[in-house]
Protein backbone atom coordinates (compact mmCIF):
# COMPACT_ATOMS: atom_id res chain seq x y z
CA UNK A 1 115.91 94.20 119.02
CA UNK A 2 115.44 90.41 119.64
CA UNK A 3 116.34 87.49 117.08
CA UNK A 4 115.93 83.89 117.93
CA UNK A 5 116.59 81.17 114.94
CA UNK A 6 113.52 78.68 113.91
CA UNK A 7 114.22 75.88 116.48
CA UNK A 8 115.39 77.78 119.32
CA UNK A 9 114.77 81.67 120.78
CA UNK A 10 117.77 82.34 123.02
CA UNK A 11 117.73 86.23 123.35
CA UNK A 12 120.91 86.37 125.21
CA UNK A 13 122.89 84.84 122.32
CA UNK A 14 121.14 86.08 119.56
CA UNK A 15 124.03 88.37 118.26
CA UNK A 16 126.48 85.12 117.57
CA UNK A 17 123.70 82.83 116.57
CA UNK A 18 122.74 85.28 113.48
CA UNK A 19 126.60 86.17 112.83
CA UNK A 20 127.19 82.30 112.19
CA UNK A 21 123.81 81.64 110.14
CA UNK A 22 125.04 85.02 108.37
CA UNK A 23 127.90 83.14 107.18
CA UNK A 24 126.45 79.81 106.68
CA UNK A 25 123.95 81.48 104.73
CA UNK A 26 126.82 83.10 102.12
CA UNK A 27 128.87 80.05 102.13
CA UNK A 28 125.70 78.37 100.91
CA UNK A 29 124.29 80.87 98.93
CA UNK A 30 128.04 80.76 96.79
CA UNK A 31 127.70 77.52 94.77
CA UNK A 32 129.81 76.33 91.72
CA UNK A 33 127.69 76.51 88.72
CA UNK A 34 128.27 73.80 86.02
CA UNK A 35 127.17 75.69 83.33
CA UNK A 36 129.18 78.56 84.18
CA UNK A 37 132.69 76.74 84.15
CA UNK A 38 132.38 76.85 88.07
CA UNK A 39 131.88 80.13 88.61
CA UNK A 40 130.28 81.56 91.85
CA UNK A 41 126.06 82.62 91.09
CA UNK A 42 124.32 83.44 94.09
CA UNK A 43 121.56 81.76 94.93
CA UNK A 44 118.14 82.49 97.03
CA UNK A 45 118.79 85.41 99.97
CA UNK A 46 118.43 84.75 103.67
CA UNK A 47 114.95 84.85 104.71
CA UNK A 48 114.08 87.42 107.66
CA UNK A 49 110.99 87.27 109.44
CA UNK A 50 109.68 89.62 111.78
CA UNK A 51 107.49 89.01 114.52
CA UNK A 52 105.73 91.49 117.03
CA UNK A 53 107.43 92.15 120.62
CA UNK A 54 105.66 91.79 123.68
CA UNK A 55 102.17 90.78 122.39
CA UNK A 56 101.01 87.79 124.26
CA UNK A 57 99.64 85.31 123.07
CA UNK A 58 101.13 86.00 119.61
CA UNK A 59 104.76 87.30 120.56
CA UNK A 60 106.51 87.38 123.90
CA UNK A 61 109.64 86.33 126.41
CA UNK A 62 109.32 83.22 128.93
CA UNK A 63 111.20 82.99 132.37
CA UNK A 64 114.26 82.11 130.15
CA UNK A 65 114.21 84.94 127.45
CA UNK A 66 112.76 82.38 124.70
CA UNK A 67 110.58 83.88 122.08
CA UNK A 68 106.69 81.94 121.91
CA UNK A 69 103.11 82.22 120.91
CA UNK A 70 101.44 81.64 117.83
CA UNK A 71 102.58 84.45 115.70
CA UNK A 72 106.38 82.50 116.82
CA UNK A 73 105.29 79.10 115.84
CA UNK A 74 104.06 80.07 112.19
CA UNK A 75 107.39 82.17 111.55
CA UNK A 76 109.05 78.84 113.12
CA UNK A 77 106.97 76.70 110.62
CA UNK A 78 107.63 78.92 107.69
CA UNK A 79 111.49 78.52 108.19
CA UNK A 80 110.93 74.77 108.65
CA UNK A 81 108.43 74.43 105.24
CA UNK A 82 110.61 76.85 102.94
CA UNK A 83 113.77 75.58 103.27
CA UNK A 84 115.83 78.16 102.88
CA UNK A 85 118.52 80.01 106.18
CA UNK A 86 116.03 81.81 108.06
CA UNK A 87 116.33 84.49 111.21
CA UNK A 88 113.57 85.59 113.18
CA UNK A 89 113.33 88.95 114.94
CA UNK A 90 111.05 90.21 117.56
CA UNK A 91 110.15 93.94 116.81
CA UNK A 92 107.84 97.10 117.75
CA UNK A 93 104.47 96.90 114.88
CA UNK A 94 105.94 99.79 113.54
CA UNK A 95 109.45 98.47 113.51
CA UNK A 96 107.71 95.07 111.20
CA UNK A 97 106.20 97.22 108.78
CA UNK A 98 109.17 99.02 108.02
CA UNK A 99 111.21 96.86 107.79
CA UNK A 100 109.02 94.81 105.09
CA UNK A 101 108.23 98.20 102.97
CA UNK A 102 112.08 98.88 102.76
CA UNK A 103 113.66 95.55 102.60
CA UNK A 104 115.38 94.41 106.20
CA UNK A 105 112.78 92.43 106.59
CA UNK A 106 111.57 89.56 104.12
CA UNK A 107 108.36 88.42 106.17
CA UNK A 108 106.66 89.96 108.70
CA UNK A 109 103.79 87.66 111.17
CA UNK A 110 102.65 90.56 112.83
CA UNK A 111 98.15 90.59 112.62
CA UNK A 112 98.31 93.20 109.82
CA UNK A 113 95.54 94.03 108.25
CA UNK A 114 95.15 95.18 104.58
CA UNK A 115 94.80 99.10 103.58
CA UNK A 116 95.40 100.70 100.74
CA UNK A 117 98.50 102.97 101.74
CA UNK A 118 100.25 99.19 102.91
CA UNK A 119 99.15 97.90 99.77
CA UNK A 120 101.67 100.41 97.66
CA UNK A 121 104.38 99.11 100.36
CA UNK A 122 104.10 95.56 100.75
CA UNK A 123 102.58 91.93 99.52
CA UNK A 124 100.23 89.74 101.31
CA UNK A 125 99.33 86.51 101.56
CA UNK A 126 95.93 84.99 101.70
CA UNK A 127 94.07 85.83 104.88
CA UNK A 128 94.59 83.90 107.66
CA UNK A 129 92.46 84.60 110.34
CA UNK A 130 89.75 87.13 111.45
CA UNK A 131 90.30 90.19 113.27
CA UNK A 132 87.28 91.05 115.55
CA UNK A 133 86.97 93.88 118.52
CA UNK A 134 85.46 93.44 121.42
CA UNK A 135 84.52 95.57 124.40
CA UNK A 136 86.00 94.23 128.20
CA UNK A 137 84.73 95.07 131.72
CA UNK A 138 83.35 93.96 135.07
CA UNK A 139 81.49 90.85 135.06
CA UNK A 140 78.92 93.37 137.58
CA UNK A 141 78.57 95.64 134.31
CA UNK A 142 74.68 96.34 133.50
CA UNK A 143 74.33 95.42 130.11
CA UNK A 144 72.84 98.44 127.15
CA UNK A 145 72.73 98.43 123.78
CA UNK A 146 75.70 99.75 121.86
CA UNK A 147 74.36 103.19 121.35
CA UNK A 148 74.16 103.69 124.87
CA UNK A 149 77.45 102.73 126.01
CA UNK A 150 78.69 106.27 126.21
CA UNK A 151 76.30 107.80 127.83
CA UNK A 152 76.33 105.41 130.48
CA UNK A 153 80.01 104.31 130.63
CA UNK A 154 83.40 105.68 130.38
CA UNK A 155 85.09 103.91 127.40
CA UNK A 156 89.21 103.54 126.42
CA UNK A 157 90.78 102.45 124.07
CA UNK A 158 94.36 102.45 122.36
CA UNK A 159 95.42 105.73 120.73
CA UNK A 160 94.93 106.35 117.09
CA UNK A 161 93.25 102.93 116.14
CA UNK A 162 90.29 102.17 114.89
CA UNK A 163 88.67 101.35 117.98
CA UNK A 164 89.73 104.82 119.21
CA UNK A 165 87.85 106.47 115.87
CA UNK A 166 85.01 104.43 116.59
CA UNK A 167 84.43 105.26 119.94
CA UNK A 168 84.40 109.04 119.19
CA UNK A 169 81.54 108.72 116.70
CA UNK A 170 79.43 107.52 119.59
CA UNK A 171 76.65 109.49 120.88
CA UNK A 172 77.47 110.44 124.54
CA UNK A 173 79.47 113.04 126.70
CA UNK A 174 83.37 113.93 125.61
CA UNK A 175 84.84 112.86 128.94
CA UNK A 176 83.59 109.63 128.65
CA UNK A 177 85.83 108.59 126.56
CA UNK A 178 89.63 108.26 127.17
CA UNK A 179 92.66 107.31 125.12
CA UNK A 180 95.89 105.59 126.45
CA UNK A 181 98.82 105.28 124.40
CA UNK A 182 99.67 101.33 125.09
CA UNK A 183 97.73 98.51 126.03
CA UNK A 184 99.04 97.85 129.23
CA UNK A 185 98.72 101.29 130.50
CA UNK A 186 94.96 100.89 129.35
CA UNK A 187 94.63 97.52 131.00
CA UNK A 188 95.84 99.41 134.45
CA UNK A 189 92.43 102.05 134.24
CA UNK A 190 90.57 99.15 133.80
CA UNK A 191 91.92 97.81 137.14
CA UNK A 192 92.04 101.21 138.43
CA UNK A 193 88.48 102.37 137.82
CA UNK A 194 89.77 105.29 135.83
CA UNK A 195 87.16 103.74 133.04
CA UNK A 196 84.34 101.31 132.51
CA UNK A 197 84.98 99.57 129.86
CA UNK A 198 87.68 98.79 126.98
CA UNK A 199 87.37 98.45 123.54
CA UNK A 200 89.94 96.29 122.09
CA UNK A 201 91.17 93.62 119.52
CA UNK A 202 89.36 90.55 120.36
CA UNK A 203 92.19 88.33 120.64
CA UNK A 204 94.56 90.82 122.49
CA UNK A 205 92.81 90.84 125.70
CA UNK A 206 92.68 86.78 126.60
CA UNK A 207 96.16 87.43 127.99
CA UNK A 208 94.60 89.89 130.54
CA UNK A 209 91.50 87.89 131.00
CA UNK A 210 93.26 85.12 131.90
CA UNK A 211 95.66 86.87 134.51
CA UNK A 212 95.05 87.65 138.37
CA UNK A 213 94.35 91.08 137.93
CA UNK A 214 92.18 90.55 135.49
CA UNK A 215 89.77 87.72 137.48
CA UNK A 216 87.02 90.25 137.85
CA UNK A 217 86.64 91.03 134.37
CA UNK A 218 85.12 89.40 131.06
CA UNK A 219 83.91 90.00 127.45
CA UNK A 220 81.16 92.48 127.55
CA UNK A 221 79.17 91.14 125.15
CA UNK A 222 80.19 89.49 121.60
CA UNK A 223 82.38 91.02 119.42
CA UNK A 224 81.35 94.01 118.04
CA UNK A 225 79.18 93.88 114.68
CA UNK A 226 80.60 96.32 112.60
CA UNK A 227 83.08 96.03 109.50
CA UNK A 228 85.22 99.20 110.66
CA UNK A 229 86.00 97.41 113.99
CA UNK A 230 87.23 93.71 111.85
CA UNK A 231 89.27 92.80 108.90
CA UNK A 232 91.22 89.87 107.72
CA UNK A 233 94.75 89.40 108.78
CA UNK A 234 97.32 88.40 106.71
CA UNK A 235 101.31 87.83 106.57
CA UNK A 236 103.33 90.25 104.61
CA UNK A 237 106.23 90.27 102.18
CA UNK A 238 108.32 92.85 101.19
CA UNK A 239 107.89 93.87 97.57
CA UNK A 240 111.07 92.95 96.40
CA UNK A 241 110.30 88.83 96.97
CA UNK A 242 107.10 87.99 95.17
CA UNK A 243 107.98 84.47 94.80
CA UNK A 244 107.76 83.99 99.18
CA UNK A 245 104.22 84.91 99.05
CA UNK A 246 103.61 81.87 96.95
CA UNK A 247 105.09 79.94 99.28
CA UNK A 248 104.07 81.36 102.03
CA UNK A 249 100.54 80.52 100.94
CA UNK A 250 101.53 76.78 100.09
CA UNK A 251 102.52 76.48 103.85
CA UNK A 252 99.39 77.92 105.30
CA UNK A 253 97.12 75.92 102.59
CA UNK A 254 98.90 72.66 103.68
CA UNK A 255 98.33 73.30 107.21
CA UNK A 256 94.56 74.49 106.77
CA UNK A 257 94.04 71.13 104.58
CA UNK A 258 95.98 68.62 107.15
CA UNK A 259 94.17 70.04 109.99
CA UNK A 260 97.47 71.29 111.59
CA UNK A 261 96.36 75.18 111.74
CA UNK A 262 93.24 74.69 113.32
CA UNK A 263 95.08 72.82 116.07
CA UNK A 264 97.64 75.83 116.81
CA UNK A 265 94.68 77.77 117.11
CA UNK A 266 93.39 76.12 119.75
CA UNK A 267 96.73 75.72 121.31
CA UNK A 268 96.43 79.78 121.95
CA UNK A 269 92.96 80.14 121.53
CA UNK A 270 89.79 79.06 123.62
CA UNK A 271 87.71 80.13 120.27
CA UNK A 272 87.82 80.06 116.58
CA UNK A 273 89.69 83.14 114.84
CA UNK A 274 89.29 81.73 111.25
């Protein structure tokens, strides 16, 4: 696990950082209450907010261990706008939604989409951005239509997604399509030749695109058109604090209205997600 606090990501001392906002946090959340002959009533809880490890450009470590990328700059935002002691931790997806459903967690900014089963387990704010998926490949690629691809190419994808269960209703032999259980380990058959091309989240793939092993490759085509392979993305709240999805949404609609959103988009982005 990795925690950084909003103004600075220092892995290495994450442990002391969180035991003294821990504290800070009580001290403050303990306040005399007037009414109550100065009693002790505890105010609003720490906020949490968990981010996605290791996802570039949304989540991931520079030379110095410091937490950035987008999905790090709204949780730092949301800790600036809400005013209230805030911790953020870098986790597994998995990790993010689990913690939300059962409480560790208070926010997670982690690309989840809505479903129904995550809808008995968590709150979401508004949508956003878009989620599109996209297919990558050699630039040398001959181009087919869709309902070729299979027969004509060897396509991967990410284990149980939804790209994988679109790619195996495709029309086309069985071998030619191959599953890898991480995205990096996909990225390296792409390299390797052990497939054509890769069908992946839109967005997840600039990072590779705009690396050295990934010179020779590109978009193969737009995004895919099909509502199985997009959704919106939102931010999620765990059940138990209804009241930070309003102001979660406050933030965002401030920053969509000011024009500050659209330019952290662009700071990670070469193209419009919204």
């Amino acid at each position: 696990m990795k925690a950084c606090i909003w103004g600075g990501c220092r892995v290495a001392v994450w442990a002391v950082v969180v035991v003294v906002l821990s504290v800070a946090g009580q001290l403050a959340a303990a306040q005399p209450d007037a009414s109550a002959g100065g009693a002790l009533v505890q105010l609003q809880p720490d906020l949490v907010i968990g981010v996605t490890a290791a996802s570039p450009p949304f989540a991931s470590e520079d030379a110095n261990g410091v937490l950035q990328g987008f999905n790090v700059d709204i949780a730092h935002i949301l800790c600036q706008q809400i005013h209230q002691p805030c911790r953020i931790e870098a986790l597994p997806f998995a990790d993010v939604l689990k913690g939300v459903s059962e409480g560790s967690l208070t926010i997670g900014v982690a690309n989840v989409l809505r479903t129904p089963d995550r809808e008995q387990k968590m709150l979401f704010s508004r949508p956003i951005w878009r989620s599109t998926s996209s297919f990558v490949g050699r630039r040398t690629l001959e181009q087919v239509p869709l309902s070729s691809l299979r027969e004509k190419y060897v396509l991967c994808s990410v284990r149980d997604n939804r790209q994988s269960a679109w790619l195996a209703q495709l029309n086309g032999p069985k071998a030619h399509v191959r599953e890898y259980t991480h995205r990096n380990t996909l990225q390296d058959a792409l390299v390797e030749g052990a497939c054509d091309l890769a069908l992946l989240p839109t967005v997840n793939v600039l990072d590779f695109l705009n690396s050295e092993r990934g010179g020779a490759f590109d978009y193969y085509g737009p995004p895919v058109d099909d509502p199985a392979l997009s959704g919106d993305v939102h931010i999620i709240v765990t059940p138990s604090r209804p009241e930070v999805v309003k102001k979660v949404d406050a933030v965002m609609d401030a920053m969509s209205r000011d024009g500050s959103y659209r330019a952290l988009i662009y700071r990670y982005f070469p193209f419009d997600i919204l």
